[in-house]
PDB file of N, CA and C in Angstrom:
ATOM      1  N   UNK A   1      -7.873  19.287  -2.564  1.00  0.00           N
ATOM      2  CA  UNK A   1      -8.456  18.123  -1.922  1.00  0.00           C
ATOM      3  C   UNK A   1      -7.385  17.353  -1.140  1.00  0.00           C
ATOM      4  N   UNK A   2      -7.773  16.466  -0.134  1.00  0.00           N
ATOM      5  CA  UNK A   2      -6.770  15.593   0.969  1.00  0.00           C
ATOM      6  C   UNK A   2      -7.452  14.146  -0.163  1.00  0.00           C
ATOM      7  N   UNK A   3      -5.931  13.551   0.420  1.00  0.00           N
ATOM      8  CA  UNK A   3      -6.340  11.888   0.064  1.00  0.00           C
ATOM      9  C   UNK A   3      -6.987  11.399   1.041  1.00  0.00           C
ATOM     10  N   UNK A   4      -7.818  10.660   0.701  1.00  0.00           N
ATOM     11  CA  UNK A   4      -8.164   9.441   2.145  1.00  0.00           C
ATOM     12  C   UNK A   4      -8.863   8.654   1.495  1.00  0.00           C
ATOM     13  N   UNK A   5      -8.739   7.644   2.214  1.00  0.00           N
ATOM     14  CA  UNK A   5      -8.892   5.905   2.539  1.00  0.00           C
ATOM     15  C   UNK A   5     -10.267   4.876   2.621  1.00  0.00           C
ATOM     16  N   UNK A   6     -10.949   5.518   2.233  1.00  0.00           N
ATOM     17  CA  UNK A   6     -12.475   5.266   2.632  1.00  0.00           C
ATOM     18  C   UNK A   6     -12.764   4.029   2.311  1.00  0.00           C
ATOM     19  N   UNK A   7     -12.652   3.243   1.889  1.00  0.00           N
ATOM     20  CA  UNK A   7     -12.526   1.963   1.022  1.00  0.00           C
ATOM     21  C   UNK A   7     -11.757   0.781   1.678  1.00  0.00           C
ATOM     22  N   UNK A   8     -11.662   0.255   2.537  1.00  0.00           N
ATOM     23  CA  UNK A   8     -10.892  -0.929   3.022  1.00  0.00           C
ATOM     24  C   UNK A   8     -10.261  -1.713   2.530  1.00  0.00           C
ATOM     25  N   UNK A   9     -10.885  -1.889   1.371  1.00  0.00           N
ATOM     26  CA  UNK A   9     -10.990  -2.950   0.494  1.00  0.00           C
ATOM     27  C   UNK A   9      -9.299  -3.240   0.016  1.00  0.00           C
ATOM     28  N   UNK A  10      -8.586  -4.506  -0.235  1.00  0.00           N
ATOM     29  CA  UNK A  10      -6.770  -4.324  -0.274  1.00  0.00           C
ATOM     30  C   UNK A  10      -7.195  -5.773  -1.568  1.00  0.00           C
ATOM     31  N   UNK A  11      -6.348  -5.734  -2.436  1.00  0.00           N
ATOM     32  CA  UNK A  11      -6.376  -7.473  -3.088  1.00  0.00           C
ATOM     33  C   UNK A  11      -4.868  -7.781  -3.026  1.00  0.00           C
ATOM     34  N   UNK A  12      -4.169  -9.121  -3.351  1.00  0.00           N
ATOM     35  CA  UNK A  12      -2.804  -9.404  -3.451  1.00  0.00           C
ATOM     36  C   UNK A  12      -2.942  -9.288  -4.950  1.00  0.00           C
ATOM     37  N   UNK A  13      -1.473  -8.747  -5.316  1.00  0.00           N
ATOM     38  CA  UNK A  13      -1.593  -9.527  -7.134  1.00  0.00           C
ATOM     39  C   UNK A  13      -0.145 -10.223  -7.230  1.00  0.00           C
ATOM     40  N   UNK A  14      -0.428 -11.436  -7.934  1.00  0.00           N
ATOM     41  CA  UNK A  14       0.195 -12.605  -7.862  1.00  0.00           C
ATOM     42  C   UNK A  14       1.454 -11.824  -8.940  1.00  0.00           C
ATOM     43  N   UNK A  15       1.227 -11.327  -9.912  1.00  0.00           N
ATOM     44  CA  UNK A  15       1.944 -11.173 -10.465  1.00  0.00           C
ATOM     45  C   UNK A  15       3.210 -10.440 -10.164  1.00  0.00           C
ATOM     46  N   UNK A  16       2.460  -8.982 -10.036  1.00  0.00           N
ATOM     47  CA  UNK A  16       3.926  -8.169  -9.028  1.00  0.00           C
ATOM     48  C   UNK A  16       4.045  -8.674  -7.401  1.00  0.00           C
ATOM     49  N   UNK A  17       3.760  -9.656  -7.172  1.00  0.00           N
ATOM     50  CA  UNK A  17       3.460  -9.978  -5.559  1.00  0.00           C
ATOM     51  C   UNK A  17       3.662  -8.793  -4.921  1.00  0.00           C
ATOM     52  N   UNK A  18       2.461  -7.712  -4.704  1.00  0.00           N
ATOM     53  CA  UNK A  18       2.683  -6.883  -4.052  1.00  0.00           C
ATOM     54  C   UNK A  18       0.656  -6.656  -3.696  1.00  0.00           C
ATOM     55  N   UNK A  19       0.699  -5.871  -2.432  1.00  0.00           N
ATOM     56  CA  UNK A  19      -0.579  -5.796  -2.391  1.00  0.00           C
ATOM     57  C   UNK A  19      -1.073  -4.530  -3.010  1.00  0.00           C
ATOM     58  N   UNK A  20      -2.346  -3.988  -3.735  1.00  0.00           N
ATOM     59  CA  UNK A  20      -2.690  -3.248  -4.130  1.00  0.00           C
ATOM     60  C   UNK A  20      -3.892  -2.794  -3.160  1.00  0.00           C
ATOM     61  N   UNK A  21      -4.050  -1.340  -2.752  1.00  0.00           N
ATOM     62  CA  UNK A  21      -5.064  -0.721  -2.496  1.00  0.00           C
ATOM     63  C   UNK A  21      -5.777   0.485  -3.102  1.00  0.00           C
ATOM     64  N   UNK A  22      -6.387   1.391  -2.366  1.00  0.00           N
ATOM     65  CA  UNK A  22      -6.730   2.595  -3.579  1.00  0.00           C
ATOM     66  C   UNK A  22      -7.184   3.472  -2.398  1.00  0.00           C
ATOM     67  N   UNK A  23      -7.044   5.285  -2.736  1.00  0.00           N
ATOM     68  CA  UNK A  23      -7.449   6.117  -1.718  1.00  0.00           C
ATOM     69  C   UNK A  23      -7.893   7.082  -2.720  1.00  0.00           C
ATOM     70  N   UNK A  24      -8.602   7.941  -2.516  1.00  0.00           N
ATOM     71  CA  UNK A  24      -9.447   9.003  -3.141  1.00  0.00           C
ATOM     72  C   UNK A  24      -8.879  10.610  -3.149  1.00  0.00           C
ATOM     73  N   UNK A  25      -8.903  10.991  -4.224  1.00  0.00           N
ATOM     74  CA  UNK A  25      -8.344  12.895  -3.572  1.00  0.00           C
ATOM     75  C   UNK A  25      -9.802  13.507  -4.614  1.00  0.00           C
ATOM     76  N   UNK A  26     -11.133  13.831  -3.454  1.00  0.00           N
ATOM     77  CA  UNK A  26     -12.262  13.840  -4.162  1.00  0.00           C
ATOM     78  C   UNK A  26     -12.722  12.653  -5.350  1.00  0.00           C
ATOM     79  N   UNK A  27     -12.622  13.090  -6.648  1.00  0.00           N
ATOM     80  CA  UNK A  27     -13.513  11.898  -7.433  1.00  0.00           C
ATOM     81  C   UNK A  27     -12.746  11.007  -8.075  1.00  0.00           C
ATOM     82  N   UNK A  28     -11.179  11.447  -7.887  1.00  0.00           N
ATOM     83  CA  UNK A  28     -10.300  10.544  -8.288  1.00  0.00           C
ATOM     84  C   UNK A  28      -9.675   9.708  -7.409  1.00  0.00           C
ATOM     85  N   UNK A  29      -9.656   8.579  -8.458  1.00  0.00           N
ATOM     86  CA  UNK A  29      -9.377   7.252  -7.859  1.00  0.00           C
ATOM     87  C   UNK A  29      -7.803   7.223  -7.615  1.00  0.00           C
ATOM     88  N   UNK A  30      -6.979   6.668  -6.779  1.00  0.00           N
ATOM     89  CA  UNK A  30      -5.161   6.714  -6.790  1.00  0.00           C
ATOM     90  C   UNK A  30      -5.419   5.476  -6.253  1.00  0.00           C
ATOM     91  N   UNK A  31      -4.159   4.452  -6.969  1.00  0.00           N
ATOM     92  CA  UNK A  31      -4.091   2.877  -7.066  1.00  0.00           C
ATOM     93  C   UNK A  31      -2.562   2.817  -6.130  1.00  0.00           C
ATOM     94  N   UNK A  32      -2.401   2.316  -5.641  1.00  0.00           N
ATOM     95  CA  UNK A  32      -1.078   2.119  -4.971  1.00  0.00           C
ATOM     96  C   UNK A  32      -0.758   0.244  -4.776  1.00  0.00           C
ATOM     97  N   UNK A  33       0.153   0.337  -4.730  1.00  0.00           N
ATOM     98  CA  UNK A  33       0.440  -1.104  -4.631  1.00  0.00           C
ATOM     99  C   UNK A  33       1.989  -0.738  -3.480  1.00  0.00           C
ATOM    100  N   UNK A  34       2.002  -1.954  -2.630  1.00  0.00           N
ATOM    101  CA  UNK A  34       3.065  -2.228  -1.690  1.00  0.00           C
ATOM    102  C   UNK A  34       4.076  -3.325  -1.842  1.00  0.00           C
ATOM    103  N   UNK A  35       5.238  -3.113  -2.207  1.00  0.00           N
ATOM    104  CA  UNK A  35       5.752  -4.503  -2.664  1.00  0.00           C
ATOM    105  C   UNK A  35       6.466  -5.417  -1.478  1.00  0.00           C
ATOM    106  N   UNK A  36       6.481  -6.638  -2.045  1.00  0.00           N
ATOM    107  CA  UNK A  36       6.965  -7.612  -0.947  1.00  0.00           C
ATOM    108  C   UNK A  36       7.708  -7.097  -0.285  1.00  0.00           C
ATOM    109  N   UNK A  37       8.975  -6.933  -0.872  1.00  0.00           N
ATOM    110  CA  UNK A  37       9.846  -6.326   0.137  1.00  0.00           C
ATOM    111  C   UNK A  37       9.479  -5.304   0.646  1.00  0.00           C
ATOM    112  N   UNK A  38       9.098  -4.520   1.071  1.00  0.00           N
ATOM    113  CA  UNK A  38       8.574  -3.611   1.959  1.00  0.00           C
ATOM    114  C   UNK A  38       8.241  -4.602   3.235  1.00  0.00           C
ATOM    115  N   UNK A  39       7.036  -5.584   2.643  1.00  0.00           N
ATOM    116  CA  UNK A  39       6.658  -6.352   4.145  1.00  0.00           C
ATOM    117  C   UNK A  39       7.372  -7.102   4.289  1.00  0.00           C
ATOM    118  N   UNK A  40       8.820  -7.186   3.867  1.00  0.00           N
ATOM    119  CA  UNK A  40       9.966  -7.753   4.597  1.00  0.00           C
ATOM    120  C   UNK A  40      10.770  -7.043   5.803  1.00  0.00           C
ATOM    121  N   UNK A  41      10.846  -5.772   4.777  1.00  0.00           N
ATOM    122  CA  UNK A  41      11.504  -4.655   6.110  1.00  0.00           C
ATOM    123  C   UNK A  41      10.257  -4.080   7.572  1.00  0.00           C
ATOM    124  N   UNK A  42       8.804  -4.215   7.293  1.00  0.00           N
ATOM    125  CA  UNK A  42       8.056  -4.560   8.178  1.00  0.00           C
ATOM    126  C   UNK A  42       7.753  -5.323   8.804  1.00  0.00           C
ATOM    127  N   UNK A  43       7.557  -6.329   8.803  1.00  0.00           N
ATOM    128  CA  UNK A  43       7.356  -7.377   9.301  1.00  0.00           C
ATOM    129  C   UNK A  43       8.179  -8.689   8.620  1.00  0.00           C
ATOM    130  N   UNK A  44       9.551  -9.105   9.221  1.00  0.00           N
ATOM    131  CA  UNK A  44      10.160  -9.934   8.840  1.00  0.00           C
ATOM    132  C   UNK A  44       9.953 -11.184   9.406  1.00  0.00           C
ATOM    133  N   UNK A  45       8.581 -11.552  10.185  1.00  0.00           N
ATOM    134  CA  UNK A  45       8.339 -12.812   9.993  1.00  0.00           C
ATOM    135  C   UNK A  45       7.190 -13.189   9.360  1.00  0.00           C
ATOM    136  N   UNK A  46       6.560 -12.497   8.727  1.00  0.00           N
ATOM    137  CA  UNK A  46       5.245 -12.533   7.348  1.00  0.00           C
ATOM    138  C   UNK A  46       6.132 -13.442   6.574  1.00  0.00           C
ATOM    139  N   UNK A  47       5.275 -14.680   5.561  1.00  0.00           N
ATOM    140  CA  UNK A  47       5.341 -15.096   4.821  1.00  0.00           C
ATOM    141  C   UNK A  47       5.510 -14.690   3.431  1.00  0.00           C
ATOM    142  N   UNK A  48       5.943 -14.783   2.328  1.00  0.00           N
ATOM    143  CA  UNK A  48       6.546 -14.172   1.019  1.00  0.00           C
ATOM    144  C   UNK A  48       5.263 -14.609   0.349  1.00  0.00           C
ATOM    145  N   UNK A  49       3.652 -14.400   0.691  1.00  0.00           N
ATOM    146  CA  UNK A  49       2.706 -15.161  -0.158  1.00  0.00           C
ATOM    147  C   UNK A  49       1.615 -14.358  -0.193  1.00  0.00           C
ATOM    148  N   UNK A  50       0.540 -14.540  -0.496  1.00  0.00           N
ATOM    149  CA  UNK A  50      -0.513 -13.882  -0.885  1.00  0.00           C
ATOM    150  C   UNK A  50      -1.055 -13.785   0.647  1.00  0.00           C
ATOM    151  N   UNK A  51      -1.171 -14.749   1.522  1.00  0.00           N
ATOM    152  CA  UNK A  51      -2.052 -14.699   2.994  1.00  0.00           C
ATOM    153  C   UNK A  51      -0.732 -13.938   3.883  1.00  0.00           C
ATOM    154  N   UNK A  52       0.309 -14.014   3.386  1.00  0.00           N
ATOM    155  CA  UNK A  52       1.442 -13.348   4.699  1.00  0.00           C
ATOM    156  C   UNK A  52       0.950 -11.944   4.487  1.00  0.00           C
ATOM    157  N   UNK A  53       1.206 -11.655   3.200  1.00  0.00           N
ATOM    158  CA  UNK A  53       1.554 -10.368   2.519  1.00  0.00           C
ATOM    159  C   UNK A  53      -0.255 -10.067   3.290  1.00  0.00           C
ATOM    160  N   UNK A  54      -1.531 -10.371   2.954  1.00  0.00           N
ATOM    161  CA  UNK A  54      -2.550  -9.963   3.069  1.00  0.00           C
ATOM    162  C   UNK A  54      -2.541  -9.392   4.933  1.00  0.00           C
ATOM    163  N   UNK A  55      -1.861 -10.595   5.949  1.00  0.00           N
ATOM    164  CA  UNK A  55      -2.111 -10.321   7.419  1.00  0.00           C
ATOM    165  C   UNK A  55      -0.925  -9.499   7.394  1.00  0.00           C
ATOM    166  N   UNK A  56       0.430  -8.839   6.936  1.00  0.00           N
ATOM    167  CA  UNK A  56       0.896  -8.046   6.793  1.00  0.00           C
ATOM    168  C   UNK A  56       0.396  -6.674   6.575  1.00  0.00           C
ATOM    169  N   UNK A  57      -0.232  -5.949   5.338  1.00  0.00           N
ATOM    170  CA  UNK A  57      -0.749  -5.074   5.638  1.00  0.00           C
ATOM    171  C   UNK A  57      -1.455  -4.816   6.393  1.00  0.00           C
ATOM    172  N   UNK A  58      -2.587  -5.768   6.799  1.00  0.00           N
ATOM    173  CA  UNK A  58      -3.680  -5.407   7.543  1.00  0.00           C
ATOM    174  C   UNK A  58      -2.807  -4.615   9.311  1.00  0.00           C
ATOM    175  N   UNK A  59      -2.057  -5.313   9.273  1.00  0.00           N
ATOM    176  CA  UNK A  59      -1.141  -5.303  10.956  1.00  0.00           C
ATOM    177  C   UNK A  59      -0.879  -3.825  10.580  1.00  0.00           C
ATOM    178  N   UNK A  60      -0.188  -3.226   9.269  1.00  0.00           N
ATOM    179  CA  UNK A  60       0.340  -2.220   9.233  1.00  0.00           C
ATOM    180  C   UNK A  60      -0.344  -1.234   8.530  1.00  0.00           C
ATOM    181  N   UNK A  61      -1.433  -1.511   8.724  1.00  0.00           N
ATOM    182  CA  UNK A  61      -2.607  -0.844   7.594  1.00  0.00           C
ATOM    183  C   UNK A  61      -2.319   0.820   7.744  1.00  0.00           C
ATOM    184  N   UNK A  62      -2.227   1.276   9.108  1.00  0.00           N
ATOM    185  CA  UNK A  62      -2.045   2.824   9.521  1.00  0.00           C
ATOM    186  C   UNK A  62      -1.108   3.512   9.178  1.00  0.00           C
ATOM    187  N   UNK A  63       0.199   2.903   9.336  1.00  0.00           N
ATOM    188  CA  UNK A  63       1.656   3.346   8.799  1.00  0.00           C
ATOM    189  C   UNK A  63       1.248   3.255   7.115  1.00  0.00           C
ATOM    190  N   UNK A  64       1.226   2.212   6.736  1.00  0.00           N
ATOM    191  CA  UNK A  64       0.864   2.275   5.168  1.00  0.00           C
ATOM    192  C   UNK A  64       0.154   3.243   4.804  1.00  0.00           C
ATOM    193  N   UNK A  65      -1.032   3.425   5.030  1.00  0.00           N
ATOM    194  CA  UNK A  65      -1.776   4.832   4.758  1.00  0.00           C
ATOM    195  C   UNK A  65      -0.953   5.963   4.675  1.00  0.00           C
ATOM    196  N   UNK A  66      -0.477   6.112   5.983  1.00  0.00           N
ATOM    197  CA  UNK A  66       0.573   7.474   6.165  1.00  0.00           C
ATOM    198  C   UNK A  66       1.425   7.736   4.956  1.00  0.00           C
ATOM    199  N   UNK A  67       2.301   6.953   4.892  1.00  0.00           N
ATOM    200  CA  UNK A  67       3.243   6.776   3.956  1.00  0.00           C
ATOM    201  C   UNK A  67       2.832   7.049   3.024  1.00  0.00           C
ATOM    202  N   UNK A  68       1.718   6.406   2.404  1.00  0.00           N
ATOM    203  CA  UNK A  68       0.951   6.568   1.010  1.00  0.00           C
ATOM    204  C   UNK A  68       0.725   7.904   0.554  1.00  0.00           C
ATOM    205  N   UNK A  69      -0.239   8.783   1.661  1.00  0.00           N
ATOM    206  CA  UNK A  69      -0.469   9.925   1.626  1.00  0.00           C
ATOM    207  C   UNK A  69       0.799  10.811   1.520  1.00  0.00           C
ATOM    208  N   UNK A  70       1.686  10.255   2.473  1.00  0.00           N
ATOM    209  CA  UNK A  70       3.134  11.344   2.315  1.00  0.00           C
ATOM    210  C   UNK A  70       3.567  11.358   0.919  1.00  0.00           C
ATOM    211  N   UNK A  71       3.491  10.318   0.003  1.00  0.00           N
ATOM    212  CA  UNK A  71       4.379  10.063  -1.443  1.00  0.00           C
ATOM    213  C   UNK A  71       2.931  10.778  -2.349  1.00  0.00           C
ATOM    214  N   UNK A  72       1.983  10.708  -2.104  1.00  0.00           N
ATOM    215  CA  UNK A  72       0.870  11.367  -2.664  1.00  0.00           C
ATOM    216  C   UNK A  72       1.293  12.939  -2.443  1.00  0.00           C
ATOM    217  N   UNK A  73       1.057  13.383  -1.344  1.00  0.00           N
ATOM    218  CA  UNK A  73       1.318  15.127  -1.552  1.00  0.00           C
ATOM    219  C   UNK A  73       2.663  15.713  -2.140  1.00  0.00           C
ATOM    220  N   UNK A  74       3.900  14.451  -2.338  1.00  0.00           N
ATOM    221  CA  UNK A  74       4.946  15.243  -3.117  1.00  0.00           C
ATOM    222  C   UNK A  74       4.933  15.147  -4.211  1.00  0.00           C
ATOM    223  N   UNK A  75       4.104  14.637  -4.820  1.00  0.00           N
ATOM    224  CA  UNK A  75       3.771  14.805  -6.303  1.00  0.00           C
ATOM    225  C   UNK A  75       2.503  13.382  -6.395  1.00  0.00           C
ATOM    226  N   UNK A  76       1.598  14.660  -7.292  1.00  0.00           N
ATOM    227  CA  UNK A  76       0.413  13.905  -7.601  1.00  0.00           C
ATOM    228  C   UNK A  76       0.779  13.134  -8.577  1.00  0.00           C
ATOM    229  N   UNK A  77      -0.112  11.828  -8.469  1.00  0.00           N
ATOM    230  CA  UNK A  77      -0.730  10.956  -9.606  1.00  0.00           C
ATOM    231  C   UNK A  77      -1.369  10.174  -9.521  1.00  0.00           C
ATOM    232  N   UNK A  78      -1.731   9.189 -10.423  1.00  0.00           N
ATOM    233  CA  UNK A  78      -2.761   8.276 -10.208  1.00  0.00           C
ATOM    234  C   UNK A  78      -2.704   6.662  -9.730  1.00  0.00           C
ATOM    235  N   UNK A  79      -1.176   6.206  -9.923  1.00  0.00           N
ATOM    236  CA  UNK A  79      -0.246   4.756  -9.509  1.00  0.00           C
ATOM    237  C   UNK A  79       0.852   5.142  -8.755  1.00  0.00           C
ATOM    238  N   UNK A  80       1.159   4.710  -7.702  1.00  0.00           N
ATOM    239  CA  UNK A  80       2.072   4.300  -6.931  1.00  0.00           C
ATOM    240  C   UNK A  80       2.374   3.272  -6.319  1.00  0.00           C
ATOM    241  N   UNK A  81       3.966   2.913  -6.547  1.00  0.00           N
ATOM    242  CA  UNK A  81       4.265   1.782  -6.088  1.00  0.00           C
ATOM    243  C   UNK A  81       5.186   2.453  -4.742  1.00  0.00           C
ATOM    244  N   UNK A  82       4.914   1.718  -3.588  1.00  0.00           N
ATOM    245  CA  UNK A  82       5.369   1.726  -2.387  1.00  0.00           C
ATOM    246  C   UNK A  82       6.550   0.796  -1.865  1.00  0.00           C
ATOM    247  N   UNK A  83       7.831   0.753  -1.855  1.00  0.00           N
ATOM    248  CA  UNK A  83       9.214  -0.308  -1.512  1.00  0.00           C
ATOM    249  C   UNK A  83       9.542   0.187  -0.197  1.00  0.00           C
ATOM    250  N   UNK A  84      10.463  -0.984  -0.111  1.00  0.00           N
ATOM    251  CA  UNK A  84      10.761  -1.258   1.005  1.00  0.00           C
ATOM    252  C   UNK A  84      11.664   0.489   1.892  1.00  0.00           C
ATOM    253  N   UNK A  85      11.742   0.708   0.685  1.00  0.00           N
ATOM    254  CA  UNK A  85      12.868   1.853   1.068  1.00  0.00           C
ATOM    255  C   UNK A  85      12.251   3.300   1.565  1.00  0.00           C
ATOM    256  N   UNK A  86      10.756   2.909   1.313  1.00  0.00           N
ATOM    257  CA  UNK A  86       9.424   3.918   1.717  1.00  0.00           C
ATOM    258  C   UNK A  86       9.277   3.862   3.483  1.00  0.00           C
ATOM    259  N   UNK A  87       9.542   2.436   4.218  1.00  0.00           N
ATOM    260  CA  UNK A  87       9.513   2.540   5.425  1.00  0.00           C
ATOM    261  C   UNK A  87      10.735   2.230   6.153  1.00  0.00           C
TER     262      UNK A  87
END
């Protein structure tokens, strides 16, 4: 099966301040989360907050995907965390 994205849907979580999304490989679910710093080395004039971080991904929604999928086909699983050192 391929991963993909079908789901738009992104939330912030306050706790790891990082944004979380989710992509599918058939019936399984894969959780990924993007951490702040990442949308520092992307976009270094985004805000360090839940609304920066939110208009941050959205700007980079395509590259993020990519990326996601790239760390997905070198080894499966079900959580990934995405850093700065990913883009």
């Amino acid at each position: 099966m391929v991963l993909n994205f079908p789901n738009p849907t992104r939330s912030y979580d306050q706790r790891r301040r990082s944004v979380r999304f989710w992509g599918y490989d058939g019936a399984f679910e894969i959780s990924f989360n993007v951490e702040q710093a990442a949308f520092a080395r992307m976009d270094p004039a985004a805000t360090p907050d839940e609304i920066g971080s939110l208009k941050s991904f959205d700007r980079h929604r395509e590259r993020i995907l990519k990326i996601a999928a790239k760390l997905y086909s070198r080894r499966r699983g079900d959580t990934f965390t995405l850093m700065a050192s990913d883009f």
